[in-house]
N, C-alpha and C. Protein backbone atom coordinates (compact mmCIF):
# COMPACT_ATOMS: atom_id res chain seq x y z
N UNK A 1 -15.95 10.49 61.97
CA UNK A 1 -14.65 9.90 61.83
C UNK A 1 -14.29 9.89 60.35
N UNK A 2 -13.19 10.19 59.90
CA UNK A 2 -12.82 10.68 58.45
C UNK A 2 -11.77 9.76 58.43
N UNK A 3 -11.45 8.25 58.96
CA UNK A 3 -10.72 7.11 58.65
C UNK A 3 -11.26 6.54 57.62
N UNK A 4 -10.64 6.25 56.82
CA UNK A 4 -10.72 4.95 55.57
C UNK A 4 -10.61 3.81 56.18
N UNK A 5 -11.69 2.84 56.11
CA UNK A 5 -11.51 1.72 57.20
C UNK A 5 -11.66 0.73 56.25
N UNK A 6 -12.11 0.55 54.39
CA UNK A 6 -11.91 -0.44 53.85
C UNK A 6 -11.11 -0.96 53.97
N UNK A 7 -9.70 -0.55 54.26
CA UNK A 7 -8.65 -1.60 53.61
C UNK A 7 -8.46 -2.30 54.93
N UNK A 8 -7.49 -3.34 54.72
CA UNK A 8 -7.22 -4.18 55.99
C UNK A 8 -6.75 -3.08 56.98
N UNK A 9 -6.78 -3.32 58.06
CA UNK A 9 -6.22 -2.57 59.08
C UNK A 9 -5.71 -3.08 60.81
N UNK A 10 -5.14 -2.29 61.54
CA UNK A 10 -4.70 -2.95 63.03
C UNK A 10 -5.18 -2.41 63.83
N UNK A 11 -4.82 -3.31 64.89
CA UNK A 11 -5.48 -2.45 66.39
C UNK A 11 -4.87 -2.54 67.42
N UNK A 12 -4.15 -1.67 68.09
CA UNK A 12 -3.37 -2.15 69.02
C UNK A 12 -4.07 -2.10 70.20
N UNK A 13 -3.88 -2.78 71.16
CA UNK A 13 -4.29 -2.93 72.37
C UNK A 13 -3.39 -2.74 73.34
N UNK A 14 -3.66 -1.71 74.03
CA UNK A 14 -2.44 -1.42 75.15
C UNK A 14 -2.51 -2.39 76.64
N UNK A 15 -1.65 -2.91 77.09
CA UNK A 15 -1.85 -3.35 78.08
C UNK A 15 -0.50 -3.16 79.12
N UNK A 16 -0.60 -2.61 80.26
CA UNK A 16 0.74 -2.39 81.38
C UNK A 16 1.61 -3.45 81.55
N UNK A 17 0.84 -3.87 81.11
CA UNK A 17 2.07 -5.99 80.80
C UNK A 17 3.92 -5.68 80.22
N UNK A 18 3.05 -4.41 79.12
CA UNK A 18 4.39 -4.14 78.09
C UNK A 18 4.88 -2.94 78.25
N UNK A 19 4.26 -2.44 79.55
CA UNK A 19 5.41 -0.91 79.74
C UNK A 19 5.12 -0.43 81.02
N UNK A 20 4.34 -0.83 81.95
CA UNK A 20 4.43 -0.87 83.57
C UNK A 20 3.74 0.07 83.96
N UNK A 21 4.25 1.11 85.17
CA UNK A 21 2.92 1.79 85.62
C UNK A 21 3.22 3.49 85.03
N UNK A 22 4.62 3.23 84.78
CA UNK A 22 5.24 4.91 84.58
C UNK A 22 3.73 5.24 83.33
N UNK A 23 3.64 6.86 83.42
CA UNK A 23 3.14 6.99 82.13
C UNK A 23 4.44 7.27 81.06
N UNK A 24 5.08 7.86 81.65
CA UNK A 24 7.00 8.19 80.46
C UNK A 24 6.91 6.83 79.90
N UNK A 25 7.04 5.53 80.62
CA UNK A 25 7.30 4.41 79.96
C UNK A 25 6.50 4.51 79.00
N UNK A 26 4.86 4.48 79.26
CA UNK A 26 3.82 4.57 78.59
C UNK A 26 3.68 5.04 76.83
N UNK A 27 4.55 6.29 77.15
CA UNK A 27 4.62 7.65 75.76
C UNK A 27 5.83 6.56 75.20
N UNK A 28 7.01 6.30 76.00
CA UNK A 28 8.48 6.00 74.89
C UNK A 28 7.60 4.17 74.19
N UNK A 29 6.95 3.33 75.09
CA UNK A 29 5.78 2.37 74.59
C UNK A 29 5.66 2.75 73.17
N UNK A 30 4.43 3.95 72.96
CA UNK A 30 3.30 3.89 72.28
C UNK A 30 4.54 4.62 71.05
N UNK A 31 5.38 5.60 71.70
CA UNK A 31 6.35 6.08 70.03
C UNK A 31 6.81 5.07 69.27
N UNK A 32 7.62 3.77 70.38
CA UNK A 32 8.46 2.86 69.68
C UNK A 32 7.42 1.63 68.90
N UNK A 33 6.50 1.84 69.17
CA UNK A 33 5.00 0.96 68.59
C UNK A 33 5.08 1.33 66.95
N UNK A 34 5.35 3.03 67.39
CA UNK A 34 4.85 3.84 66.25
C UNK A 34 6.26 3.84 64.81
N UNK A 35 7.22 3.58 65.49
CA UNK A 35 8.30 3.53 64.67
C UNK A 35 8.62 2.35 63.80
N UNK A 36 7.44 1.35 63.92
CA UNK A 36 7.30 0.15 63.66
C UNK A 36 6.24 -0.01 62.83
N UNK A 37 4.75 0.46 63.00
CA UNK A 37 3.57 0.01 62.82
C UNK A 37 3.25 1.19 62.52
N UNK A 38 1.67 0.76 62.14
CA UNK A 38 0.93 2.14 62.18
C UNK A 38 -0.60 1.77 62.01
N UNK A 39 -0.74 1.46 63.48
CA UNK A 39 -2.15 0.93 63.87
C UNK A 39 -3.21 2.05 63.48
N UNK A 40 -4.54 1.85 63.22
CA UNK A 40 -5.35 2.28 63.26
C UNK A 40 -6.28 2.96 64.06
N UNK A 41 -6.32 1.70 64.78
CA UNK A 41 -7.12 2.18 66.15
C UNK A 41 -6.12 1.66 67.32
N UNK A 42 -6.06 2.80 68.17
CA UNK A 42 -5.46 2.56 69.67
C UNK A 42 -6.02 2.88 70.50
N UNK A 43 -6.21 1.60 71.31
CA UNK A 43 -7.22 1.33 72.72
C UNK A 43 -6.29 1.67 74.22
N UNK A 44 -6.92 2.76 74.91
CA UNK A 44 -6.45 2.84 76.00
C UNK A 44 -6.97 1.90 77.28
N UNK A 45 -6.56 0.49 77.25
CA UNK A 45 -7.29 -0.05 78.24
C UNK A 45 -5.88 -0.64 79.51
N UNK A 46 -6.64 -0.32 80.73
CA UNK A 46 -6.07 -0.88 82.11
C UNK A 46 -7.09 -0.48 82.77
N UNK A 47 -7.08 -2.21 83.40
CA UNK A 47 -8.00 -2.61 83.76
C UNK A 47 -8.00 -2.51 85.18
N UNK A 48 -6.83 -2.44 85.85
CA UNK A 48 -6.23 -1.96 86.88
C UNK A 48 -6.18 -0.49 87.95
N UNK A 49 -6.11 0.02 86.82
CA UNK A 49 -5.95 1.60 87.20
C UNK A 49 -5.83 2.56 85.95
N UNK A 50 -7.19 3.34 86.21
CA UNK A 50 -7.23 4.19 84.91
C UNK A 50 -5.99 5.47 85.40
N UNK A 51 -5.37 6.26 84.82
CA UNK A 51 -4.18 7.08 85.23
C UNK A 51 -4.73 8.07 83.81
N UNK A 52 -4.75 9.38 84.18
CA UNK A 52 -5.37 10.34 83.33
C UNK A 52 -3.82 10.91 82.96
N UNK A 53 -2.65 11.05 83.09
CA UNK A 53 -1.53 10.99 82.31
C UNK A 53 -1.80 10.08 81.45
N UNK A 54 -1.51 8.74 81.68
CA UNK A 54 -1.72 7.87 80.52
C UNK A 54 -2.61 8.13 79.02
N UNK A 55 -3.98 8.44 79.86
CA UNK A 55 -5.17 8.70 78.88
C UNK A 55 -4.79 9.80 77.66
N UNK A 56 -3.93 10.82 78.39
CA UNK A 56 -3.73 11.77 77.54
C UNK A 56 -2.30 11.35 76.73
N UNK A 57 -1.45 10.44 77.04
CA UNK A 57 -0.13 10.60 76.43
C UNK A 57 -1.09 9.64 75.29
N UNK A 58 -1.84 9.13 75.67
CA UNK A 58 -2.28 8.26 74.34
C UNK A 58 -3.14 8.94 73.31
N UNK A 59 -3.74 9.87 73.65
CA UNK A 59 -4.53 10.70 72.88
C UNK A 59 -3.51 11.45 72.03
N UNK A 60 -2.61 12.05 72.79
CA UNK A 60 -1.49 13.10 72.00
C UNK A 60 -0.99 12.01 71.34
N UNK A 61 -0.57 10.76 71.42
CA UNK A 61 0.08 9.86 69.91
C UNK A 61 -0.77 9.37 69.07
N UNK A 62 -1.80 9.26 69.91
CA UNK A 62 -3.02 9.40 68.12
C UNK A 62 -3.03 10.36 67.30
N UNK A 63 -2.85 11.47 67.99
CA UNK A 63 -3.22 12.57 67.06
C UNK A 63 -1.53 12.86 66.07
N UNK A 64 -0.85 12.74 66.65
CA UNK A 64 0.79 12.75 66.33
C UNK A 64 0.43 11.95 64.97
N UNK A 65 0.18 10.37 65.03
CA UNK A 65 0.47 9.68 64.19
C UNK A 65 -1.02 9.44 63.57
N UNK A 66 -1.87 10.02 64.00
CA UNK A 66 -3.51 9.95 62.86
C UNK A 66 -4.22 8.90 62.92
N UNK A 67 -3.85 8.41 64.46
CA UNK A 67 -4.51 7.02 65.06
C UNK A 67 -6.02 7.33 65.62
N UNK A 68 -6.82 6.02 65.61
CA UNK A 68 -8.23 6.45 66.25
C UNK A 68 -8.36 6.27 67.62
N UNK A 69 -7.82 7.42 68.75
CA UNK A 69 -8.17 6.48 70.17
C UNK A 69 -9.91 6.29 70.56
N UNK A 70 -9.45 5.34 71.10
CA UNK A 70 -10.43 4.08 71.57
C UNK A 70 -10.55 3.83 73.03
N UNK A 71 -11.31 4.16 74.03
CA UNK A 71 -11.17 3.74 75.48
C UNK A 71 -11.91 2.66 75.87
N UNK A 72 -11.31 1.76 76.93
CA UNK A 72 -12.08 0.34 77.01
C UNK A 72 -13.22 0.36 78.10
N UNK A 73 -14.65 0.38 77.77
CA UNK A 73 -15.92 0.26 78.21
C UNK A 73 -15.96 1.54 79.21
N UNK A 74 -15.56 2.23 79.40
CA UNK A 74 -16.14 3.38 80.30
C UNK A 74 -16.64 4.53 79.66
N UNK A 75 -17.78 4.73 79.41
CA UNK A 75 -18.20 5.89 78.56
C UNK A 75 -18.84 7.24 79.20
N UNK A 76 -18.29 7.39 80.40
CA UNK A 76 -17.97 8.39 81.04
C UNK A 76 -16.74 9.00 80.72
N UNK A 77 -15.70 8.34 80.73
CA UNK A 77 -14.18 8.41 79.82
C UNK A 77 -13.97 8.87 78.74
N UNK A 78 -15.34 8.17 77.68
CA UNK A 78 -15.21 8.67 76.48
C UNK A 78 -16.06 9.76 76.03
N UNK A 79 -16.69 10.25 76.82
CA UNK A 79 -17.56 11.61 76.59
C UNK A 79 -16.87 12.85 77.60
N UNK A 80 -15.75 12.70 78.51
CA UNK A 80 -14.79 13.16 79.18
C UNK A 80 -13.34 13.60 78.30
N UNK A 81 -13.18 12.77 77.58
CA UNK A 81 -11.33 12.90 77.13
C UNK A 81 -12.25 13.03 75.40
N UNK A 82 -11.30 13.64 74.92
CA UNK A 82 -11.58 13.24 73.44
C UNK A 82 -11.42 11.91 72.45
N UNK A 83 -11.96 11.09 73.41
CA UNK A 83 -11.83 9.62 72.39
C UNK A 83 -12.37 9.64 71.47
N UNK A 84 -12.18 8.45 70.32
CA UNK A 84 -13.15 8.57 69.51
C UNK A 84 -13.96 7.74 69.28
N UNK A 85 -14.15 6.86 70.52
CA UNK A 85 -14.71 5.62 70.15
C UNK A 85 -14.22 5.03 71.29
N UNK A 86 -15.33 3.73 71.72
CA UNK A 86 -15.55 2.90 72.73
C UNK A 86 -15.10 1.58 72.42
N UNK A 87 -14.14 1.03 73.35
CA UNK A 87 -14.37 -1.19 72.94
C UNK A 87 -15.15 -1.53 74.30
N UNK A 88 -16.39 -2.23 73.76
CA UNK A 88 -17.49 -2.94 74.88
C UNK A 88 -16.87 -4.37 75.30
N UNK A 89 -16.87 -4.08 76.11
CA UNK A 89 -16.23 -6.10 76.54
C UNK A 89 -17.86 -7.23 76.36
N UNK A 90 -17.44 -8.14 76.25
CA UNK A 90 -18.65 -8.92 75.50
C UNK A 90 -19.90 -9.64 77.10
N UNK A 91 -19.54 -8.85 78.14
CA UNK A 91 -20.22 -8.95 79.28
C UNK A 91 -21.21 -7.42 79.71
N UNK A 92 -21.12 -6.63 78.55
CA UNK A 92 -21.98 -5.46 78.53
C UNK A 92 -22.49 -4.62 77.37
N UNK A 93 -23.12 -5.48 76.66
CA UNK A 93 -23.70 -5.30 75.04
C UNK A 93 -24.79 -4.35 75.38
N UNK A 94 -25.38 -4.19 76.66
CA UNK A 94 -26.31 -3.18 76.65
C UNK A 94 -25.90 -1.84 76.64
N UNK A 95 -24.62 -1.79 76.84
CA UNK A 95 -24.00 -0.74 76.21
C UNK A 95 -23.77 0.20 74.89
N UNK A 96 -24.33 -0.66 74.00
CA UNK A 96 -24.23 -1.01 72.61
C UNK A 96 -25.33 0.10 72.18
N UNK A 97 -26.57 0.05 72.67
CA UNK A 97 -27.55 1.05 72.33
C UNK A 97 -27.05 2.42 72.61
N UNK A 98 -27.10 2.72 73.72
CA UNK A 98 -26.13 3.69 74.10
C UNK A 98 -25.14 4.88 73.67
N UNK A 99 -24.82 3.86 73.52
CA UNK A 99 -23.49 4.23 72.72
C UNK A 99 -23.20 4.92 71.43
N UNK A 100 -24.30 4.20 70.34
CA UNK A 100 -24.41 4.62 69.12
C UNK A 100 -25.50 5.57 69.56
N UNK A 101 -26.53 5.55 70.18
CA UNK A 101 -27.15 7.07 70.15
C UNK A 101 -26.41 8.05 70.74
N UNK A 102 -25.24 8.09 71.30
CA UNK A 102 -24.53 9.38 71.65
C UNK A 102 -23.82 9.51 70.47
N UNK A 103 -23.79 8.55 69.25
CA UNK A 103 -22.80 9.04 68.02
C UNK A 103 -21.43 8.40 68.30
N UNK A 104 -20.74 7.37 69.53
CA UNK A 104 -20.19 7.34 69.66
C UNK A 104 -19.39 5.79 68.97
N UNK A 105 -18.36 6.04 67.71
CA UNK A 105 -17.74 4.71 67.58
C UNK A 105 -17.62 3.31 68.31
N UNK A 106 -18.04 2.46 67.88
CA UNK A 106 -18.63 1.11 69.36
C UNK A 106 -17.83 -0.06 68.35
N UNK A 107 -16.97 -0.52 69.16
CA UNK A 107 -16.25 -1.70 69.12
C UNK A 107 -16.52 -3.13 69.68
N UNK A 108 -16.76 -3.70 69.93
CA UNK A 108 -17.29 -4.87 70.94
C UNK A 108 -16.58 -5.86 70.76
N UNK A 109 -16.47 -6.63 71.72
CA UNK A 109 -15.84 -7.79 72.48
C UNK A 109 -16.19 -8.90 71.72
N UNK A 110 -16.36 -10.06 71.04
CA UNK A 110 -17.10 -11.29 70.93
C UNK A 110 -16.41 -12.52 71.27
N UNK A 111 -16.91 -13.72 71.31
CA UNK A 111 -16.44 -15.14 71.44
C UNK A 111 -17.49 -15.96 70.66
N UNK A 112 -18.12 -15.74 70.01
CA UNK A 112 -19.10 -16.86 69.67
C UNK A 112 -19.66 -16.09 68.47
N UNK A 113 -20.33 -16.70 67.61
CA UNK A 113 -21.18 -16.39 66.24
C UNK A 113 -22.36 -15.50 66.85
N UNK A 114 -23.15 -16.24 67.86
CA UNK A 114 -24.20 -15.44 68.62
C UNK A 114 -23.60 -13.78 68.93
N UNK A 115 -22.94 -13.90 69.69
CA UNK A 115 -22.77 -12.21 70.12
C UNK A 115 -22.09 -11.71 69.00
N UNK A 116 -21.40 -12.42 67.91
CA UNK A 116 -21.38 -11.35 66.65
C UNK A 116 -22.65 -10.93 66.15
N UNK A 117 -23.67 -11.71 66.46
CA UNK A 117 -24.74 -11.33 65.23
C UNK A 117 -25.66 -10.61 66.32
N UNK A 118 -25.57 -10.72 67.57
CA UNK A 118 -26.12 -9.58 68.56
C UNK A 118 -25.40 -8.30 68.39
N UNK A 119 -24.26 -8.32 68.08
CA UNK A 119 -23.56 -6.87 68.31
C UNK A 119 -23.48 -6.12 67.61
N UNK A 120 -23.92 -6.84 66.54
CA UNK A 120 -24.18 -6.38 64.84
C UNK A 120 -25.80 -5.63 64.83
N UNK A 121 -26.37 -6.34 64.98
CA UNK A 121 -28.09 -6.22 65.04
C UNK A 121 -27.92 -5.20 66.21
N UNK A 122 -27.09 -4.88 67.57
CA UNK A 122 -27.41 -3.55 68.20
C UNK A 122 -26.20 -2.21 67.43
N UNK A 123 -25.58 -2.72 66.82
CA UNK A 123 -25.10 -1.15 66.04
C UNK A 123 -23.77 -1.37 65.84
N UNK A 124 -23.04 -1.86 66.59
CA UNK A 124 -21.45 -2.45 66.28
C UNK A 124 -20.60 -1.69 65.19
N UNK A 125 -20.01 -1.30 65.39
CA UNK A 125 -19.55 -0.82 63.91
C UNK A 125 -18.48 -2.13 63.21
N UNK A 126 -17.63 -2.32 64.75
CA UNK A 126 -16.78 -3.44 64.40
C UNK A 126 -17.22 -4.60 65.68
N UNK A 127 -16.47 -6.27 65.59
CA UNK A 127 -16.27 -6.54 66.60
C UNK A 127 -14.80 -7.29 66.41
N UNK A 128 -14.02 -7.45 67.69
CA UNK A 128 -13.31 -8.34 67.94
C UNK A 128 -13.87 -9.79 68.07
N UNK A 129 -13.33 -10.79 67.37
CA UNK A 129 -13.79 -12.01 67.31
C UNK A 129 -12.52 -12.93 68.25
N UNK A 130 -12.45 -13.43 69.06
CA UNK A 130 -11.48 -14.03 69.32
C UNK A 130 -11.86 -15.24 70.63
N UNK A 131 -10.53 -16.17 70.78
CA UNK A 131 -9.43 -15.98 70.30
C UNK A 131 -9.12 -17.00 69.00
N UNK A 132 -8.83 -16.50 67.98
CA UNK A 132 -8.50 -16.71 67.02
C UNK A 132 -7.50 -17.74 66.87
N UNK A 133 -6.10 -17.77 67.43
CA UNK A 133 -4.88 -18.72 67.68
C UNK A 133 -5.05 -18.81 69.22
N UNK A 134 -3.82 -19.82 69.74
CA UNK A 134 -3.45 -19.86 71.06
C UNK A 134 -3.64 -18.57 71.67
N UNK A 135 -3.77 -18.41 73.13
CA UNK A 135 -3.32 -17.19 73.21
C UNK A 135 -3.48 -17.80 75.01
N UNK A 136 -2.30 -17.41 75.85
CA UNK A 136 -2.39 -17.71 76.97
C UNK A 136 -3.52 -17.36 77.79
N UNK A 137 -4.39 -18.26 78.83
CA UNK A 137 -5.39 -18.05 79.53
C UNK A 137 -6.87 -17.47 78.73
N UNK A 138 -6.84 -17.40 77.54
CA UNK A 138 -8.41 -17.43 76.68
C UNK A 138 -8.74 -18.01 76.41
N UNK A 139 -8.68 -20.02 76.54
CA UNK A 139 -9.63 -20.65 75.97
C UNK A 139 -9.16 -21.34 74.76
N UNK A 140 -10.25 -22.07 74.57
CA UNK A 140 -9.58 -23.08 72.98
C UNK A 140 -9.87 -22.19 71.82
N UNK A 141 -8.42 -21.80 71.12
CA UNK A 141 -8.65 -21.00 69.71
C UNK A 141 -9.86 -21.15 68.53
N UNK A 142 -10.34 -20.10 68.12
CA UNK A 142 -11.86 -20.52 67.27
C UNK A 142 -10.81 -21.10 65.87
N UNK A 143 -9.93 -20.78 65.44
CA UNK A 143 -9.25 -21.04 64.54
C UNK A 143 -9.62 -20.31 63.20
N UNK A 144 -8.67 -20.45 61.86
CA UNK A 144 -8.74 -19.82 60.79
C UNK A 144 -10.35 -20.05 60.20
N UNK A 145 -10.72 -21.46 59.80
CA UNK A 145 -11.53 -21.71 59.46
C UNK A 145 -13.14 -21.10 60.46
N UNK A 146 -13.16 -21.08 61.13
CA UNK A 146 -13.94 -20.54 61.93
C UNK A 146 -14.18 -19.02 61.86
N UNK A 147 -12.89 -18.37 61.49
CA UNK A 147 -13.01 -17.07 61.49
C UNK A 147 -13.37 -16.82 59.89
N UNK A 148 -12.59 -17.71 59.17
CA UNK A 148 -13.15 -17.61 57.96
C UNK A 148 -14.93 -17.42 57.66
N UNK A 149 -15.55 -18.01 58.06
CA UNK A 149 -16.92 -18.41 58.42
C UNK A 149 -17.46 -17.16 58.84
N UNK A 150 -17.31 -16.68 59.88
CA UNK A 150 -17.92 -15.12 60.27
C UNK A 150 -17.73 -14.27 59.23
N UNK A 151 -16.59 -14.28 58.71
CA UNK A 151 -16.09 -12.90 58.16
C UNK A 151 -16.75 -12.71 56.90
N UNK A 152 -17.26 -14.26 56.30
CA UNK A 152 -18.13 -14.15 54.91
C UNK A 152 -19.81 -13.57 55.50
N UNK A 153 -20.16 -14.42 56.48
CA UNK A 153 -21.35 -13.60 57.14
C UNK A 153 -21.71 -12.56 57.19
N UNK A 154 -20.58 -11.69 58.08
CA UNK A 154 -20.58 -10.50 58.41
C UNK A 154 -19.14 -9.60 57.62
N UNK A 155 -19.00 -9.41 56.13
CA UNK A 155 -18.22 -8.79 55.96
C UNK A 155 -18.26 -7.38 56.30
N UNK A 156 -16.89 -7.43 56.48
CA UNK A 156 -15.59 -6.07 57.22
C UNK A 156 -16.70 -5.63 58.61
N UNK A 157 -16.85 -6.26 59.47
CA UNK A 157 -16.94 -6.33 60.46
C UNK A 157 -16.00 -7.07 61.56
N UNK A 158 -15.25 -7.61 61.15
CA UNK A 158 -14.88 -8.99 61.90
C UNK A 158 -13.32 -8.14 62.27
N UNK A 159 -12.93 -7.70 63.27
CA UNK A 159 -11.56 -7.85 63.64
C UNK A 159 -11.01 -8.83 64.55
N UNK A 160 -9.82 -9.50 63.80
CA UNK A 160 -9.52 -11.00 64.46
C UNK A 160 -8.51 -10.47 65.82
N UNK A 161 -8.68 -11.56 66.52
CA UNK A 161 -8.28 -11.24 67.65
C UNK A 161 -7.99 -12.14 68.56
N UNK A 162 -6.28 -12.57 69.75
CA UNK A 162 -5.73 -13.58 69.80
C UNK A 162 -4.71 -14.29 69.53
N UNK A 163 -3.98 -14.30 69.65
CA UNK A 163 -2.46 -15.46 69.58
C UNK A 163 -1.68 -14.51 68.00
N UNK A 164 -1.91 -13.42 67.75
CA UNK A 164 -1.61 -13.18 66.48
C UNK A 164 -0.28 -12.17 67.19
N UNK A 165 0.87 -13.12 66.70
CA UNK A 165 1.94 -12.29 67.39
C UNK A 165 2.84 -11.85 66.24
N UNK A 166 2.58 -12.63 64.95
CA UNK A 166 3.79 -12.32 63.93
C UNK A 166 2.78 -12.05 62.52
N UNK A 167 3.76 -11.99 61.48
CA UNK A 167 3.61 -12.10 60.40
C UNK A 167 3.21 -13.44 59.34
N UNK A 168 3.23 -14.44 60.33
CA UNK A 168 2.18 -16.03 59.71
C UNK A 168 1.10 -15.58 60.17
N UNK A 169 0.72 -15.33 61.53
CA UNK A 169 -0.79 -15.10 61.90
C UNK A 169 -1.46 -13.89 61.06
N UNK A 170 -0.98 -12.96 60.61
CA UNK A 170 -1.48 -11.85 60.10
C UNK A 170 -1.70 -12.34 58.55
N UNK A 171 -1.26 -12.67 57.96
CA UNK A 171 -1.48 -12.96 56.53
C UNK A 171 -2.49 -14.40 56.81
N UNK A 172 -2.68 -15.45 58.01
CA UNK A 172 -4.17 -16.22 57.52
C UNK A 172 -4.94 -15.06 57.82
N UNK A 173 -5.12 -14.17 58.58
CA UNK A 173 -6.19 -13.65 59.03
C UNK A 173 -6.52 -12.74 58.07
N UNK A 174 -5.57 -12.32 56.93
CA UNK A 174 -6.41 -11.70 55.79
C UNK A 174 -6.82 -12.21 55.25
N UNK A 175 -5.83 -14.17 54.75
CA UNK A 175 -6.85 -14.64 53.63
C UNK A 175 -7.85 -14.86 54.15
N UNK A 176 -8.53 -14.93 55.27
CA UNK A 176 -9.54 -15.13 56.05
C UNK A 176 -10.62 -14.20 55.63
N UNK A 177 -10.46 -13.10 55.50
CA UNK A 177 -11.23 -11.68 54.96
C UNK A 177 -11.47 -11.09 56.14
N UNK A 178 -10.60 -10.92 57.19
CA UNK A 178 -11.15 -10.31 58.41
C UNK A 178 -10.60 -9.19 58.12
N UNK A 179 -11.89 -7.79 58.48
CA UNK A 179 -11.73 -6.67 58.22
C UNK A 179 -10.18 -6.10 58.72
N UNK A 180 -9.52 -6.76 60.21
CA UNK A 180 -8.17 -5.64 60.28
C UNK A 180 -8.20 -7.61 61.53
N UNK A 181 -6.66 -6.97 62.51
CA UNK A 181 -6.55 -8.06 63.03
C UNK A 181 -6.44 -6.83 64.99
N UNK A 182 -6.72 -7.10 65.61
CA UNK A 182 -6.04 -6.55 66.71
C UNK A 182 -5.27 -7.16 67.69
N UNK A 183 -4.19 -6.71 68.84
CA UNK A 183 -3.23 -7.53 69.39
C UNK A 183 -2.70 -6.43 70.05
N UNK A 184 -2.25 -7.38 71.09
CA UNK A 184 -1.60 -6.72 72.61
C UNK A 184 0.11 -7.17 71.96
N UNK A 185 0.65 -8.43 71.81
CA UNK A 185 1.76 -8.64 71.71
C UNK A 185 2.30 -8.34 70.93
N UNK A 186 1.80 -8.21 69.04
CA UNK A 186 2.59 -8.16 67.91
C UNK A 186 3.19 -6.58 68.57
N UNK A 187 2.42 -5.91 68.57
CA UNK A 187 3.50 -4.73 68.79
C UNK A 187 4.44 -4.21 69.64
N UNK A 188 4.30 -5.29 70.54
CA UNK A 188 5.82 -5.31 71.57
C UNK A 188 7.43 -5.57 70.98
C-alpha cells in the first residue's frame, strides 16, 4: 500500500441506511461523498446482502479518487475482488493472524482498552475505537478523554469512531491524537 497514513485521516463507512438497495444509488452515494470529502479508506460493508455490483462500483471510486477499499470481515471477498484491506468486527480477532500472513491490510473493530491492546499485539495495523460520542443504539460513549488515553498508548493506531457527525466532533478527536476519525453519517 503506497498511502501516506501519517497525517490525520477519514474513513468512510458505507452503510444502505444512506442510499438503499439500488447499486446506481450506491455509485451517485459514493461520487457525491466524493465531491465533498476525500476519505481515505472506504469500507464496503452490508451486512444484509453482499451485491457484487455494489462491491465493484466501490472499488471503481476508489480507484477514481485514490481511496483504500476496505471490505467488512469476509476474507474470501478480499482475496476475490481487489480490496485492499480487511475491517475485523471485534467478535473475530482470530482473524487477525490470518490476515496479516496473507499480507492483507487488517483494520479491527474495538470497544475497550483490552481488545485495543489484543489487536495490536495480533498485527492490527489500525483499530476503530468506539463509540466515541452518542451514537444511536452503541452504548454509553467512551468519550474524548478516554480516547485521549488510548491514543497516547497506542500512537496512530487509534481511529475514532461514533457519534462524529460534524466538524466539533472532528477537531476533539484530533486534539485527542487519534490517528484519522471514521463515520457512517458525517458523509451523508
Amino acid at each position: 500500500m503506497k498511502k501516506n497514513l501519517d497525517g490525520f485521516f477519514s474513513y468512510l463507512i458505507t452503510d444502505p441506511s444512506q442510499y438503499g438497495k439500488s447499486s446506481i444509488a450506491f455509485k451517485v452515494y459514493l461520487h457525491s461523498v466524493f465531491r465533498k470529502h476525500t476519505p481515505i479508506f472506504l469500507l464496503y460493508r452490508d451486512k444484509t446482502d453482499f451485491q457484487k455490483r455494489k462491491a465493484l462500483a466501490l472499488l471503481q471510486i476508489a480507484s477514481i479518487y485514490g481511496s483504500i477499499p476496505i471490505v467488512h470481515s469476509d476474507l474470501k471477498l478480499a482475496k476475490r475482488y481487489p480490496f485492499l484491506g480487511i475491517h475485523i468486527p471485534s467478535d473475530s480477532f482470530e482473524k487477525i493472524l490470518l490476515t496479516k500472513r496473507l499480507g492483507i491490510f487488517t483494520i479491527v473493530s474495538t470497544h475497550s482498552e483490552e481488545e485495543i491492546e489484543k489487536a495490536v499485539r495480533l498485527g492490527a495495523d489500525f483499530v476503530t475505537y468506539s463509540p466515541i460520542f452518542s451514537t444511536p443504539g452503541k452504548g454509553e460513549p467512551k468519550g474524548v478523554r478516554q480516547l485521549r488515553k488510548v491514543c497516547k498508548k497506542y500512537p496512530k493506531k487509534i481511529i475514532a469512531l461514533g457519534g462524529i457527525v460534524g466538524h466539533k466532533e472532528i477537531r476533539r478527536v484530533l486534539r485527542a491524537k487519534a490517528a484519522g476519525f471514521a463515520s457512517i453519517r458525517y458523509f451523508s
